[in-house]
N, C-alpha and C. Protein backbone atom coordinates (compact mmCIF):
# COMPACT_ATOMS: atom_id res chain seq x y z
N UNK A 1 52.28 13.75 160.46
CA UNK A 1 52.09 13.07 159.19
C UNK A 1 52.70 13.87 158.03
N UNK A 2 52.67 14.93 158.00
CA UNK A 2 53.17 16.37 157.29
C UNK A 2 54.97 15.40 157.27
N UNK A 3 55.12 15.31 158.11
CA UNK A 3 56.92 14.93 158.09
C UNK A 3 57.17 14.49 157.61
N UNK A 4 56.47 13.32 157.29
CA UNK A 4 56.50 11.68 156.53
C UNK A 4 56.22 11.97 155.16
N UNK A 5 55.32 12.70 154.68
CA UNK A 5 54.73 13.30 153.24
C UNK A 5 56.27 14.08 152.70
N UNK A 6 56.72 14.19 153.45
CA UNK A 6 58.08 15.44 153.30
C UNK A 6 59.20 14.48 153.06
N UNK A 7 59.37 13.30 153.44
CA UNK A 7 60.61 12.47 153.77
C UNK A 7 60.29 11.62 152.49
N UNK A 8 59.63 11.40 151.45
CA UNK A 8 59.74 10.58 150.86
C UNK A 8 59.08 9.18 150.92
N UNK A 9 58.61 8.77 151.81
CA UNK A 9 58.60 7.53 152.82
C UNK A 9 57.74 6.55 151.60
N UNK A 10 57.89 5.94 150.62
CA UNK A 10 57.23 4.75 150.01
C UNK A 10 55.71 4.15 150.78
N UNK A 11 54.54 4.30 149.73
CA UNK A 11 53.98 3.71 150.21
C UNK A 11 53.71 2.25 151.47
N UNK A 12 53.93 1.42 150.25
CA UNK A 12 54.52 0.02 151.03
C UNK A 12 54.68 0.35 152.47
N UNK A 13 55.77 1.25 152.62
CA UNK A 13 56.13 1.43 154.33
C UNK A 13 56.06 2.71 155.31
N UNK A 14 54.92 3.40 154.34
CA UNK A 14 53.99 4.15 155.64
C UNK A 14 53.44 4.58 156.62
N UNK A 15 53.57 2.83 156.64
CA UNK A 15 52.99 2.48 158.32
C UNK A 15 53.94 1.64 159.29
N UNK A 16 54.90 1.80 158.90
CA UNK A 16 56.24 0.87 159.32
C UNK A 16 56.31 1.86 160.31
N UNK A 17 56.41 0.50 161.79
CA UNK A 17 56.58 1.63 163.04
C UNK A 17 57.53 0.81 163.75
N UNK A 18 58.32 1.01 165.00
CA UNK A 18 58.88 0.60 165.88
C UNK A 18 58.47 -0.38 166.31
N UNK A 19 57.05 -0.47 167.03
CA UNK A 19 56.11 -1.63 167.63
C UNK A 19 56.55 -2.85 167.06
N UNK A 20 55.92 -2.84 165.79
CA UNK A 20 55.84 -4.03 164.94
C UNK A 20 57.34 -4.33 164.39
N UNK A 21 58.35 -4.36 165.08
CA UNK A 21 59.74 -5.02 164.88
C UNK A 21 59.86 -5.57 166.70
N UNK A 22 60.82 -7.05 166.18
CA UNK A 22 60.89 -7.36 167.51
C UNK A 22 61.36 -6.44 168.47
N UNK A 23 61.15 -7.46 169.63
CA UNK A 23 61.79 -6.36 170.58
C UNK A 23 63.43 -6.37 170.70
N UNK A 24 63.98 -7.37 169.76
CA UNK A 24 65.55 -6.93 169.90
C UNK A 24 65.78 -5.62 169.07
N UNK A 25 65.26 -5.48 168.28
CA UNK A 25 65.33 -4.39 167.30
C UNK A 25 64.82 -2.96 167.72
N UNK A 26 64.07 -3.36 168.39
CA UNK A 26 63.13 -2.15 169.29
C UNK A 26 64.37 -1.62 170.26
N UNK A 27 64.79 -2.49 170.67
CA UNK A 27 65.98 -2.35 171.89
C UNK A 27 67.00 -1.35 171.53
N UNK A 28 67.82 -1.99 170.03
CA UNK A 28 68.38 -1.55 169.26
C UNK A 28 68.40 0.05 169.36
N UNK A 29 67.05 -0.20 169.04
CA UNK A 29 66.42 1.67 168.42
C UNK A 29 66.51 2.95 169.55
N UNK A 30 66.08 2.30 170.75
CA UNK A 30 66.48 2.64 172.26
C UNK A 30 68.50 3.14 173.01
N UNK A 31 68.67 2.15 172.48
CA UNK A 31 70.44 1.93 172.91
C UNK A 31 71.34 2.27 172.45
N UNK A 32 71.24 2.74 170.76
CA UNK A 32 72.19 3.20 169.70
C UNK A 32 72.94 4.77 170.34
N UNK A 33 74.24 4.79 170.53
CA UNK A 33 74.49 5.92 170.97
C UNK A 33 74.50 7.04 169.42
N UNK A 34 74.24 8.06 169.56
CA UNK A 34 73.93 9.08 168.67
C UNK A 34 74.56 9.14 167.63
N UNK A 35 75.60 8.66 167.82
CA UNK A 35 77.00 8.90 166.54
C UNK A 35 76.99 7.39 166.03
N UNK A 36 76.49 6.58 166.89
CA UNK A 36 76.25 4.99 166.04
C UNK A 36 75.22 4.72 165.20
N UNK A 37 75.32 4.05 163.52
CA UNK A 37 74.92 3.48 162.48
C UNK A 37 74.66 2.26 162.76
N UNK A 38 73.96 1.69 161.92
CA UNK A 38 73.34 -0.05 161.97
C UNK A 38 73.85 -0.68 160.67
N UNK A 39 74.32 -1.30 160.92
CA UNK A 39 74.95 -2.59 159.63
C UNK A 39 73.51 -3.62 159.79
N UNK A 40 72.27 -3.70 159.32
CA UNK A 40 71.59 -4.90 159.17
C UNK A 40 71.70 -5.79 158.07
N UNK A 41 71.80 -6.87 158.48
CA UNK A 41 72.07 -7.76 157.30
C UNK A 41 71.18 -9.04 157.54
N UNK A 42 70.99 -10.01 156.30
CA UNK A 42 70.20 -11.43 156.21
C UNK A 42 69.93 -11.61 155.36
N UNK A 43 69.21 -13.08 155.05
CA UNK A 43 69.01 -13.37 153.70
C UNK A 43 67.42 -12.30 153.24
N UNK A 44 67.32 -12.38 152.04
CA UNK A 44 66.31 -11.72 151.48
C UNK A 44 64.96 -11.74 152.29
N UNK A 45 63.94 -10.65 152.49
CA UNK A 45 62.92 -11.24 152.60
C UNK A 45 62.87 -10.92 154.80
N UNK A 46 63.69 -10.67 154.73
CA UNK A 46 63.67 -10.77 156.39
C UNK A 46 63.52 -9.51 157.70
N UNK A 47 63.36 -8.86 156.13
CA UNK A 47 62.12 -7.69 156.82
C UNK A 47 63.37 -6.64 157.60
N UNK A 48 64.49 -6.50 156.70
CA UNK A 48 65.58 -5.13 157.03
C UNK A 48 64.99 -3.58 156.24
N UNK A 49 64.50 -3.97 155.29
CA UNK A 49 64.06 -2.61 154.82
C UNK A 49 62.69 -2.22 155.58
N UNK A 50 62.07 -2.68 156.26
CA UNK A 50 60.62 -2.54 156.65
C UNK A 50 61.43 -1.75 158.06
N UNK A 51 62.38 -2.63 158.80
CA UNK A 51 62.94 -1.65 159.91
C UNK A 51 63.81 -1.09 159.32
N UNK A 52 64.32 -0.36 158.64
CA UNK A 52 64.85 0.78 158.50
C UNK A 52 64.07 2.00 158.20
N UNK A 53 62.54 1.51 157.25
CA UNK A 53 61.76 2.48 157.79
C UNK A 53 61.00 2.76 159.08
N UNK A 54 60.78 1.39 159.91
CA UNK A 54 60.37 1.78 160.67
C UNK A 54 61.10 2.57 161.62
N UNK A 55 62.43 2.63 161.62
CA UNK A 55 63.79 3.74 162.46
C UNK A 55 63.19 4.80 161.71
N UNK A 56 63.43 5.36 160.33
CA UNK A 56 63.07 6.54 159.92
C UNK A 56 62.06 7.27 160.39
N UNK A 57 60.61 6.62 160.59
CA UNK A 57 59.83 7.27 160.79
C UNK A 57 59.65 7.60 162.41
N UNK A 58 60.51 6.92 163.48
CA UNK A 58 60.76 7.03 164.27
C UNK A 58 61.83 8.52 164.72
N UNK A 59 62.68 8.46 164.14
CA UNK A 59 63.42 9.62 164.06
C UNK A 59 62.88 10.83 163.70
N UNK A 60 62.12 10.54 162.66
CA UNK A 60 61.53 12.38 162.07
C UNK A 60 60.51 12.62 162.89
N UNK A 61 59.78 11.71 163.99
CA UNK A 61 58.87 12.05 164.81
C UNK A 61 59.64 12.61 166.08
N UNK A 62 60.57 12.69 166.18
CA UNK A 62 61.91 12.52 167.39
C UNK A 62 62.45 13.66 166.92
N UNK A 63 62.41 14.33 165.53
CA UNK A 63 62.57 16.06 165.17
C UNK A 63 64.29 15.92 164.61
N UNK A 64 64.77 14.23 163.74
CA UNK A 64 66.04 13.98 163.32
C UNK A 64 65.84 14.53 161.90
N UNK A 65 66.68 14.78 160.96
CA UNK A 65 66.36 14.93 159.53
C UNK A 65 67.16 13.15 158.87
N UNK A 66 66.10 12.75 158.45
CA UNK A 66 66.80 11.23 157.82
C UNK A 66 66.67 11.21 156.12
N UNK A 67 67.50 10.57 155.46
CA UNK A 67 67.62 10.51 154.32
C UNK A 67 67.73 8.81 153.47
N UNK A 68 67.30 8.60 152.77
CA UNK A 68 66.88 7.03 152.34
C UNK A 68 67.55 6.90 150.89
N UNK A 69 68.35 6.54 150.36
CA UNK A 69 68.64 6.10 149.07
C UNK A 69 69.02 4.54 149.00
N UNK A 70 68.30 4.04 147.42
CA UNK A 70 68.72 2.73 147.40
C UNK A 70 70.08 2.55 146.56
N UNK A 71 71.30 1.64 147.55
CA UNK A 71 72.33 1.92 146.71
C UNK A 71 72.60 2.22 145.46
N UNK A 72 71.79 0.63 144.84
CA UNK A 72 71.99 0.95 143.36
C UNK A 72 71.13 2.31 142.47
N UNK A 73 69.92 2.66 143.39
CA UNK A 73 70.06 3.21 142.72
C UNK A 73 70.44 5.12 142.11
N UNK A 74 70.84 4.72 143.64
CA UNK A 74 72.46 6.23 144.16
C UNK A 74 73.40 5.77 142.98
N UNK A 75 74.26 4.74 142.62
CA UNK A 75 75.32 4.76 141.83
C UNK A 75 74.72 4.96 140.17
N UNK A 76 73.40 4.63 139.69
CA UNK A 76 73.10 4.67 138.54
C UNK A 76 72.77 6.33 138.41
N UNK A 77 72.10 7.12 139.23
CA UNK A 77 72.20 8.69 139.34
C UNK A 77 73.34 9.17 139.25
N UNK A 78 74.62 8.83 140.03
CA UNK A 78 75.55 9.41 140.18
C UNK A 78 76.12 9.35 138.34
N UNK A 79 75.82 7.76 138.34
CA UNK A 79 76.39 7.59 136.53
C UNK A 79 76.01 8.42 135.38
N UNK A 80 74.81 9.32 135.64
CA UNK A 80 74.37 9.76 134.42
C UNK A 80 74.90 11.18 134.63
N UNK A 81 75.23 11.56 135.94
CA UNK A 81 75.87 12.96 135.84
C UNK A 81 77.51 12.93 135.07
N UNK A 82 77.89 12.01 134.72
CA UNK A 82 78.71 11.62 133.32
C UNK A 82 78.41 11.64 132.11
N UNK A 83 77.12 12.08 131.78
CA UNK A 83 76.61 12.00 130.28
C UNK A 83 76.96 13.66 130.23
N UNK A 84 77.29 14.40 128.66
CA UNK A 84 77.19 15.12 128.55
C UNK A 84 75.77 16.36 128.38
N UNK A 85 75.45 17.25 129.17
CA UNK A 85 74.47 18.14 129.27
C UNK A 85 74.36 17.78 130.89
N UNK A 86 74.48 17.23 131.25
CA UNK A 86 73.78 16.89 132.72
C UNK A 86 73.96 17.69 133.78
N UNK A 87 72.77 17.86 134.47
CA UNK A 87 72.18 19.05 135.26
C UNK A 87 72.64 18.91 136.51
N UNK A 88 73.60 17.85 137.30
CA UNK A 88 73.92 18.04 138.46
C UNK A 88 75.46 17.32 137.96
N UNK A 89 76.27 17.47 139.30
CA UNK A 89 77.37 16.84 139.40
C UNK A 89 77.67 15.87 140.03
N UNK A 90 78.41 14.90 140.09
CA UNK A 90 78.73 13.67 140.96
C UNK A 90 78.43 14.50 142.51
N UNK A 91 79.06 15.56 143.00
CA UNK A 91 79.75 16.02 144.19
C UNK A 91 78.17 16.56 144.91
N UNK A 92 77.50 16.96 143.71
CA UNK A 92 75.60 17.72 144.01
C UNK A 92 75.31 16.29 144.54
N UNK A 93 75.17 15.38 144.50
CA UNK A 93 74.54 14.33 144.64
C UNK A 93 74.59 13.69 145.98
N UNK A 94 76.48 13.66 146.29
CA UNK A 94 76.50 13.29 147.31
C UNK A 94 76.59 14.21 148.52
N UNK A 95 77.19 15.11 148.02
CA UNK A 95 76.74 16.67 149.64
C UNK A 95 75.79 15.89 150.25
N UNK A 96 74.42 15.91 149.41
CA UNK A 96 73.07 15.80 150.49
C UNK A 96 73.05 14.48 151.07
N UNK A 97 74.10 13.56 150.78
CA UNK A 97 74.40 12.08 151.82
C UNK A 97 74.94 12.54 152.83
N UNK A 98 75.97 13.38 153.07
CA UNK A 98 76.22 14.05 154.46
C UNK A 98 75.93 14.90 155.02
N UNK A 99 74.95 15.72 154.78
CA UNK A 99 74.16 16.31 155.68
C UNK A 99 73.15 15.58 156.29
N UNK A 100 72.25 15.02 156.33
CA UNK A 100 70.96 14.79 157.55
C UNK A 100 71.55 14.21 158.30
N UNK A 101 71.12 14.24 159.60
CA UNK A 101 71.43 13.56 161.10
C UNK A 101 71.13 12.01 160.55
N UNK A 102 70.20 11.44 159.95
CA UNK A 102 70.29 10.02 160.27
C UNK A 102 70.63 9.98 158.31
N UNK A 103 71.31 8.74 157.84
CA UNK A 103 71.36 8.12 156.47
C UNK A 103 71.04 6.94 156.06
N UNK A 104 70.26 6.75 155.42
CA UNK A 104 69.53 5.04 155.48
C UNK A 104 70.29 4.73 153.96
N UNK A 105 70.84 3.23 153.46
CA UNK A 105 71.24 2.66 152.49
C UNK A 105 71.03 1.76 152.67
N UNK A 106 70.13 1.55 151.32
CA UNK A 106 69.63 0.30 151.35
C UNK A 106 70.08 -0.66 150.07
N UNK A 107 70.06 -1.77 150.48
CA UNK A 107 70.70 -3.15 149.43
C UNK A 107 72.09 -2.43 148.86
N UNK A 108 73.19 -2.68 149.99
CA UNK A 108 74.57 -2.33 149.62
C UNK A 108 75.08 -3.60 149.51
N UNK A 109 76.04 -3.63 148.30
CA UNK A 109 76.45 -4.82 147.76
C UNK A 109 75.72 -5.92 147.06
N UNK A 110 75.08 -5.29 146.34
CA UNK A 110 74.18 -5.85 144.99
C UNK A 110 74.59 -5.43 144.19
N UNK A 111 75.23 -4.63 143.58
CA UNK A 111 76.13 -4.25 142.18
C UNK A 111 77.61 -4.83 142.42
N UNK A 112 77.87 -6.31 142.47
CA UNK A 112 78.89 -6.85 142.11
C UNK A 112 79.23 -7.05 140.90
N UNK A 113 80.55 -7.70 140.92
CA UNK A 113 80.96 -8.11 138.92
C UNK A 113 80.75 -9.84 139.30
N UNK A 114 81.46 -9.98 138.06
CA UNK A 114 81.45 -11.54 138.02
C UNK A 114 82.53 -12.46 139.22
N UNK A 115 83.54 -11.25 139.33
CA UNK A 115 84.38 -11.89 140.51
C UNK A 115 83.77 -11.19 141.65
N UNK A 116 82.74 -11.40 141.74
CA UNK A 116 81.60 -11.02 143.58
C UNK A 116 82.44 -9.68 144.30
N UNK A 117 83.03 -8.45 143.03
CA UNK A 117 83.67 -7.55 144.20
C UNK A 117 82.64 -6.63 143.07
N UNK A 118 82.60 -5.31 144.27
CA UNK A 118 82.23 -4.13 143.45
C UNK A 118 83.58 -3.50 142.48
N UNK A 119 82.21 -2.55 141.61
CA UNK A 119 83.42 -1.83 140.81
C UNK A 119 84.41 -0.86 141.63
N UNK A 120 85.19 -0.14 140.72
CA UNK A 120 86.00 0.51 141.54
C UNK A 120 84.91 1.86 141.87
N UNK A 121 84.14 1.95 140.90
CA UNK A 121 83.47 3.27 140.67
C UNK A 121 82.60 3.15 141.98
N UNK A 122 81.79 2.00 142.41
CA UNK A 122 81.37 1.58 143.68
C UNK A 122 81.57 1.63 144.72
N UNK A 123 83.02 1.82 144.80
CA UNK A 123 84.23 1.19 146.01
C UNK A 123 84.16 3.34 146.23
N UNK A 124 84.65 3.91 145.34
CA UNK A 124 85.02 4.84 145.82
C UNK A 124 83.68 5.88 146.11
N UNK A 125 82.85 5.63 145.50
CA UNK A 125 81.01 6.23 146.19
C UNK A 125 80.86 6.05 147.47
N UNK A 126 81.03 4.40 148.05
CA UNK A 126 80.84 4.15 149.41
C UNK A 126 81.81 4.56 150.17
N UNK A 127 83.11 4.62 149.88
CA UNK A 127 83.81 4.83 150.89
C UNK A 127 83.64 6.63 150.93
N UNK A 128 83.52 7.37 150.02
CA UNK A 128 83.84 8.72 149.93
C UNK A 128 81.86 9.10 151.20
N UNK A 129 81.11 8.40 151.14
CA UNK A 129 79.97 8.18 152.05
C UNK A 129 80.26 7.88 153.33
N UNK A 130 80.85 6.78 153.95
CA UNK A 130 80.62 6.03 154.67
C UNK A 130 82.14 7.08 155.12
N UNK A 131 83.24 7.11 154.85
CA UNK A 131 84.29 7.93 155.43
C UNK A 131 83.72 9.38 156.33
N UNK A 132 83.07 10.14 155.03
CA UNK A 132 82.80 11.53 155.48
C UNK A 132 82.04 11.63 156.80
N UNK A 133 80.77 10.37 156.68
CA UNK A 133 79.92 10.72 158.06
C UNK A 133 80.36 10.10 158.83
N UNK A 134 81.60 9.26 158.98
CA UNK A 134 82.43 8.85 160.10
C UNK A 134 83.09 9.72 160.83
N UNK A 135 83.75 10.53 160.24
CA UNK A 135 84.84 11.28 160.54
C UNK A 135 83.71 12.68 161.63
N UNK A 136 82.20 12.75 161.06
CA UNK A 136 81.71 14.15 161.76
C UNK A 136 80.75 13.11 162.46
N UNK A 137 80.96 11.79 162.88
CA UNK A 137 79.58 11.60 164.01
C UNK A 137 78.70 11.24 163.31
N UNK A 138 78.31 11.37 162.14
CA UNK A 138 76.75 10.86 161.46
C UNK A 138 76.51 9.57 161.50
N UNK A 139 75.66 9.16 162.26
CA UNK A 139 74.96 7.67 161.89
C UNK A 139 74.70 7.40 160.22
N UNK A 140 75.27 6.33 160.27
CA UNK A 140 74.77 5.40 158.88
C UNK A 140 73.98 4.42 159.09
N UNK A 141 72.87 4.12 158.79
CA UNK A 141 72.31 2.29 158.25
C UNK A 141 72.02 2.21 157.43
N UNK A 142 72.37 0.83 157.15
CA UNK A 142 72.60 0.05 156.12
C UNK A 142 72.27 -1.45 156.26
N UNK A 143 71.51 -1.59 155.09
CA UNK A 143 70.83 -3.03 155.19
C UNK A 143 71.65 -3.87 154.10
N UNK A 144 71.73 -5.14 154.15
CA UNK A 144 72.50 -5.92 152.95
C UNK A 144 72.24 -7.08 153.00
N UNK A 145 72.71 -7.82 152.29
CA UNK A 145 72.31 -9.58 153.02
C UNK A 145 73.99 -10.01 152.96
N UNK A 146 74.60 -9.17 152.60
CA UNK A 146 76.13 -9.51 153.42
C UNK A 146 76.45 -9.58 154.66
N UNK A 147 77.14 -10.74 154.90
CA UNK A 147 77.64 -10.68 156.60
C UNK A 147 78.82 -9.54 156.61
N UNK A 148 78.97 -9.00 157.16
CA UNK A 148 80.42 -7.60 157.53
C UNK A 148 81.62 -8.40 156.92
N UNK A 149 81.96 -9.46 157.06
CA UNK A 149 83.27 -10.38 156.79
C UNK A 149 82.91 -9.91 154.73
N UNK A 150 82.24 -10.19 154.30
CA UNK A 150 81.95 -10.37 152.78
C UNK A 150 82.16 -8.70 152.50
N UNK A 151 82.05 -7.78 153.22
CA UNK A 151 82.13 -6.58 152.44
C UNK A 151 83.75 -6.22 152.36
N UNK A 152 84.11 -6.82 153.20
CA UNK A 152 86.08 -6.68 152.82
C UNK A 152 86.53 -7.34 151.47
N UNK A 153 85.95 -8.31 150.94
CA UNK A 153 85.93 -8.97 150.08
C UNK A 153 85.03 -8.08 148.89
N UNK A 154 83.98 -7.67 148.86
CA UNK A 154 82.82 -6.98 147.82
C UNK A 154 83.69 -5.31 147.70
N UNK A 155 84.04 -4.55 148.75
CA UNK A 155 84.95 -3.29 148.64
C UNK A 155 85.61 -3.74 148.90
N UNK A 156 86.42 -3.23 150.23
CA UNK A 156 88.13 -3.37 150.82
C UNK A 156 88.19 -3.27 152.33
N UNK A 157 89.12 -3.75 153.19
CA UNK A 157 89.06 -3.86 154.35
C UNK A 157 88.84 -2.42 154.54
N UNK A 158 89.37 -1.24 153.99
CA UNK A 158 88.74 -0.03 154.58
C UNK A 158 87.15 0.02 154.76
N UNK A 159 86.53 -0.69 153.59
CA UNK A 159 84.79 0.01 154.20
C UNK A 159 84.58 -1.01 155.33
N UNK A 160 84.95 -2.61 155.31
CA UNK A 160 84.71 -3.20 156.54
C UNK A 160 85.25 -2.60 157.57
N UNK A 161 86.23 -2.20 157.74
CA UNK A 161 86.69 -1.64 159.12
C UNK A 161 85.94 -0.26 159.59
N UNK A 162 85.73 0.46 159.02
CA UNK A 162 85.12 1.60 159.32
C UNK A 162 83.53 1.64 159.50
N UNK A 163 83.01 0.36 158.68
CA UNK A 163 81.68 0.07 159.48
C UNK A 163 81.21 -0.89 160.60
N UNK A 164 82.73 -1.60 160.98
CA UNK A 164 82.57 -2.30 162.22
C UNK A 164 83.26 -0.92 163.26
N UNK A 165 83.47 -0.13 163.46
CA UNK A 165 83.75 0.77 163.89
C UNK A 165 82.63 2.39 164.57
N UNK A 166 81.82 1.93 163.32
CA UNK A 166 81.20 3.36 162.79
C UNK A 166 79.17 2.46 162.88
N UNK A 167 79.56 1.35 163.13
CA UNK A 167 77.59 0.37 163.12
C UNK A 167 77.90 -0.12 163.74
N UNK A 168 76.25 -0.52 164.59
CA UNK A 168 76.34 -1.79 165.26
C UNK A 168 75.83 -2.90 163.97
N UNK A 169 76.15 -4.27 164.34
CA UNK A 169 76.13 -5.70 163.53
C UNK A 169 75.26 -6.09 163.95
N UNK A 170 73.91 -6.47 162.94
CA UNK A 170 72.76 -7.15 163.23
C UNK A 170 72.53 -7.95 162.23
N UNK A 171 72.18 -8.93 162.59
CA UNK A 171 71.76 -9.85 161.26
C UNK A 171 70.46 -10.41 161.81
N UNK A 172 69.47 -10.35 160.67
CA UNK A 172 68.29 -10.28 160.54
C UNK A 172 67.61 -11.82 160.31
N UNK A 173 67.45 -12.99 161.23
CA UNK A 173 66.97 -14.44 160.80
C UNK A 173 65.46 -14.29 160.88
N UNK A 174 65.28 -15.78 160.33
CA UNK A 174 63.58 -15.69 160.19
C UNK A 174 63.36 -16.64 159.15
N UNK A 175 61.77 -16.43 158.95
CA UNK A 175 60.88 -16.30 158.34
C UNK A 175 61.35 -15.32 156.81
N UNK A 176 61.28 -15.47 155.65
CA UNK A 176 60.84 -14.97 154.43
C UNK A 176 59.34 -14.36 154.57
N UNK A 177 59.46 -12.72 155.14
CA UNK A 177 57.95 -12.37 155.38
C UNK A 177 57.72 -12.49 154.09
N UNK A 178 58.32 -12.32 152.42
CA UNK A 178 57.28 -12.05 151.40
C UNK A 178 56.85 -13.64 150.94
N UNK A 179 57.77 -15.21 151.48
CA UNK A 179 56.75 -16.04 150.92
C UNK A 179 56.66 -16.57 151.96
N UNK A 180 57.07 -16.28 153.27
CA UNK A 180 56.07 -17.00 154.53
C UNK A 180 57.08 -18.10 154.51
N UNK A 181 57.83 -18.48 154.33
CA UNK A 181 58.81 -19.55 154.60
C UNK A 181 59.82 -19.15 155.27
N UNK A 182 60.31 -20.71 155.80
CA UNK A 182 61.33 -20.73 157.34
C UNK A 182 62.59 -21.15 156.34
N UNK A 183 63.48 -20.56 155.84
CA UNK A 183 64.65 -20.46 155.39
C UNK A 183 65.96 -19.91 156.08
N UNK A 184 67.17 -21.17 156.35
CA UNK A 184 68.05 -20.66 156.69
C UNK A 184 69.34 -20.98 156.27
């Protein structure tokens, strides 16, 4: 429990365990070869952030070091180390994305513009992420309600290609666990 107190882990999902995700997902968690990341994706509500903690807390019991940031709000941190006085640097920020054995990102591709692509400032955060722990083996997941096809379109065929490469593709149907509705 000490681990979990240490990791950050949000109330809300405390108790987020393996069990309580289906068993394709359970499977998932079983089968992933070591150097493979998870692309989960679906519409809102379909219970990708609940298993990504429940992987986390799975892993740090398993003796992995995992790390959790929510995209946006990784790029709004990174933004203020642009104000003048500021106590860390763009580069402080992201080091500690490539070090731990596992990296969790969550709601990637929610800071679009009006033409549905990210900024450039966006484009080059994720890829300078998603490149580095490719290149040394690090698992990435990542939850979104983008299908993989839409992130070539939201970044550039480089981050799609390197996360159909670098994740397995899951998309998450259902139920809306937060209003209990069958939406598809």
């Amino acid at each position: 429990m000490r681990e979990l107190l240490k990791a950050g882990i949000p109330d809300m999902y405390k108790n987020a365990r393996l069990q309580d995700l289906d068993t394709g997902l359970q499977k998932i968690y079983t089968e992933l070869p070591d150097w493979q990341g998870l692309y989960l994706w679906g519409l809102e509500g379909r219970g990708k952030t609940y298993a990504m903690f429940a992987f986390i807390v799975a892993y740090i019991y398993t003796g992995f070091t995992t790390s959790f940031v929510n995209y946006d709000g990784l790029c709004s941190r990174i933004r203020s180390t642009y104000q003048a006085g500021a106590k860390e640097t763009e580069f402080d920020i992201i080091k500690h994305l490539y070090q731990p054995d596992k990296l969790f990102i969550d709601d990637v591709g929610v800071t679009v513009s009006n033409q549905n692509q990210e900024s450039d400032f966006s484009l080059r955060i994720f890829y300078a992420i998603i490149d580095k722990r490719m290149i040394n083996l690090k698992p990435t997941y990542i939850t979104t309600n983008k299908p993989i096809e839409d992130m070539a379109k939201s970044f550039d065929k480089r981050i799609s290609s390197r996360l159909r490469q670098c994740c397995k593709i899951v998309q998450l149907k259902g139920k809306d666990k937060r209003l209990n509705t069958e939406i598809e």
